[in-house]
Protein backbone atom coordinates (compact mmCIF):
# COMPACT_ATOMS: atom_id res chain seq x y z
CA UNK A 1 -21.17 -17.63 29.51
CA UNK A 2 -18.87 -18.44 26.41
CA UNK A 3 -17.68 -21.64 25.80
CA UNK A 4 -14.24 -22.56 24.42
CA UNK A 5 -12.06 -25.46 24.11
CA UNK A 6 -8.56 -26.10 25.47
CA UNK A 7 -5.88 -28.72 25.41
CA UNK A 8 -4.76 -30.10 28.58
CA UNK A 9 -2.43 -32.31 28.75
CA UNK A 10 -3.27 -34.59 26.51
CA UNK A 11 -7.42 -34.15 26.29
CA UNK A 12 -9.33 -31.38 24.70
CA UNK A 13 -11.84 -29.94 27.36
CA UNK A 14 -14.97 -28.18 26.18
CA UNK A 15 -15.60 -25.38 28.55
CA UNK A 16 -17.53 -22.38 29.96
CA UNK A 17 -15.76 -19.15 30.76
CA UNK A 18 -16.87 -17.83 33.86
CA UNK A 19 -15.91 -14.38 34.60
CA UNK A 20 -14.44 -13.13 38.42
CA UNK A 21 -12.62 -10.81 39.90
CA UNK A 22 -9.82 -11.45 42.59
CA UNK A 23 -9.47 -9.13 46.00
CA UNK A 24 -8.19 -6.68 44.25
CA UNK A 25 -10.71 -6.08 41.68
CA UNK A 26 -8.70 -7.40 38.89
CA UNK A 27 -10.30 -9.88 36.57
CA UNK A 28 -10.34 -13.53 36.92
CA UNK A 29 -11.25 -16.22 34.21
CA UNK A 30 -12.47 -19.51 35.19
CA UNK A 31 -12.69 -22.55 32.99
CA UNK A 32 -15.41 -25.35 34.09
CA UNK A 33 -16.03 -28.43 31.73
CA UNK A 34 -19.09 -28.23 30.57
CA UNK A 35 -21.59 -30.88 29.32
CA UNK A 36 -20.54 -32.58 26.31
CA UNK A 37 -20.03 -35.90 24.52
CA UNK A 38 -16.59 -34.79 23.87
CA UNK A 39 -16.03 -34.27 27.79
CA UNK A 40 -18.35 -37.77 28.53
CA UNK A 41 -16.08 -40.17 26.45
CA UNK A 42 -13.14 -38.41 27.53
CA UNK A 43 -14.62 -39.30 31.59
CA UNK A 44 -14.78 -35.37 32.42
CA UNK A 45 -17.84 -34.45 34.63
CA UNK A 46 -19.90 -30.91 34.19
CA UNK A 47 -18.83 -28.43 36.51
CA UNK A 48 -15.27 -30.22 37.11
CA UNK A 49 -12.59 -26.94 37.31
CA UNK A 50 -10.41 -27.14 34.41
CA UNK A 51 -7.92 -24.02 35.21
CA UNK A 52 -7.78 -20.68 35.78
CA UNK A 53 -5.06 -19.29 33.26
CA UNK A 54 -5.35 -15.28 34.73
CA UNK A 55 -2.83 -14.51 37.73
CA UNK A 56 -3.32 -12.09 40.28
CA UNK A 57 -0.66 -9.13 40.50
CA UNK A 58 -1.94 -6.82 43.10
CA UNK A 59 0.98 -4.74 42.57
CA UNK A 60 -0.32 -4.15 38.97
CA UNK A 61 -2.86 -1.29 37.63
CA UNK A 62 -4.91 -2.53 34.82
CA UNK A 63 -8.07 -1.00 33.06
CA UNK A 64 -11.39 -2.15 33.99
CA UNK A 65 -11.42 -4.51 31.08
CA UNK A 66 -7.74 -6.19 31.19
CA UNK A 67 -6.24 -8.61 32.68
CA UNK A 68 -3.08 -10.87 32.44
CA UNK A 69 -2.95 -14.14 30.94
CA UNK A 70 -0.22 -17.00 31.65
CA UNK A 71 0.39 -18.44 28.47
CA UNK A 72 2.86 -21.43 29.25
CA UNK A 73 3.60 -24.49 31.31
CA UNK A 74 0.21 -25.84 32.43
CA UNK A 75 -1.48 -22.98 30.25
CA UNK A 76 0.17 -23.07 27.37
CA UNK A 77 -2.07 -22.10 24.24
CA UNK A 78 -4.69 -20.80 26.39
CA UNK A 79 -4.01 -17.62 24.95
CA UNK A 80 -4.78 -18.68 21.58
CA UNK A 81 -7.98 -20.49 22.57
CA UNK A 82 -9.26 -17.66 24.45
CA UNK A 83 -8.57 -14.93 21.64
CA UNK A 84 -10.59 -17.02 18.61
CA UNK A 85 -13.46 -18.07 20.95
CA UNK A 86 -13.41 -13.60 21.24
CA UNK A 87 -13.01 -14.00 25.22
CA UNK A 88 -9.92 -11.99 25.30
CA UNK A 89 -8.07 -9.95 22.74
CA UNK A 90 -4.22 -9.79 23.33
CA UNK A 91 -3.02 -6.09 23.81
CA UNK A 92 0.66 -7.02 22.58
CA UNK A 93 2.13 -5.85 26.04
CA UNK A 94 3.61 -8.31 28.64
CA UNK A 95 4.33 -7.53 32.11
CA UNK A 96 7.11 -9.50 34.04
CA UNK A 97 6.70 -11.04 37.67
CA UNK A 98 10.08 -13.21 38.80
CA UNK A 99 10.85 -15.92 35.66
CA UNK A 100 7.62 -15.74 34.06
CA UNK A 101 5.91 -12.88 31.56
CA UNK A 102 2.43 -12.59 31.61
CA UNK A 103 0.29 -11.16 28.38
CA UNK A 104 -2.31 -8.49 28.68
CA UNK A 105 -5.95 -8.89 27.53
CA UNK A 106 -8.56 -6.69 27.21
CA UNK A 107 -11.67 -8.92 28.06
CA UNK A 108 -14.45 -9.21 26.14
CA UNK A 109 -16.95 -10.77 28.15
């Protein structure tokens, strides 16, 4: 698993990217703190779920390698922390669901 590390809220979370896949195949990214002294003075235990910044459009066709990426509110600069740890790579295309637009990744994990 890669690591990265991602600001929420106010604390920077070292984590593990754990790859998935939702019902529909499509490709699911999981972040779990890992074990660190960053994490230990911050009170953040191993295995705690940090977020899950990939949404689920069943109505969508990807490749076998993409997915889609929220990149604001609660997951704001995810995107950016996930492309320079080389977990994702941003395709440049977005796909719209109701208010929001989602980017598309080609995963490298």
């Amino acid at each position: 698993m890669k690591a990265v590390r991602v600001k929420v809220g106010g604390a920077m979370i070292d984590c593990v990217v754990q790859k998935a896949q939702y019902g529909n195949n499509q490709i699911a990214l999981l972040l779990i703190a890992q074990h660190s002294t960053n994490n230990e003075t911050q009170g953040i235990f191993p295995g705690m779920p940090v977020g899950k910044p990939t949404v689920c459009l069943p109505e969508q066709s990807f490749a076998p390698n993409e997915t889609i990426i929220k990149d604001c509110d609660e997951y704001a600069g995810f995107l950016d922390a996930l492309e320079q740890a080389e977990i994702v790579k941003a395709t440049g295309r977005e796909i719209s669901s109701g208010y929001v637009s989602y980017k598309v990744v080609d995963v490298l994990i």
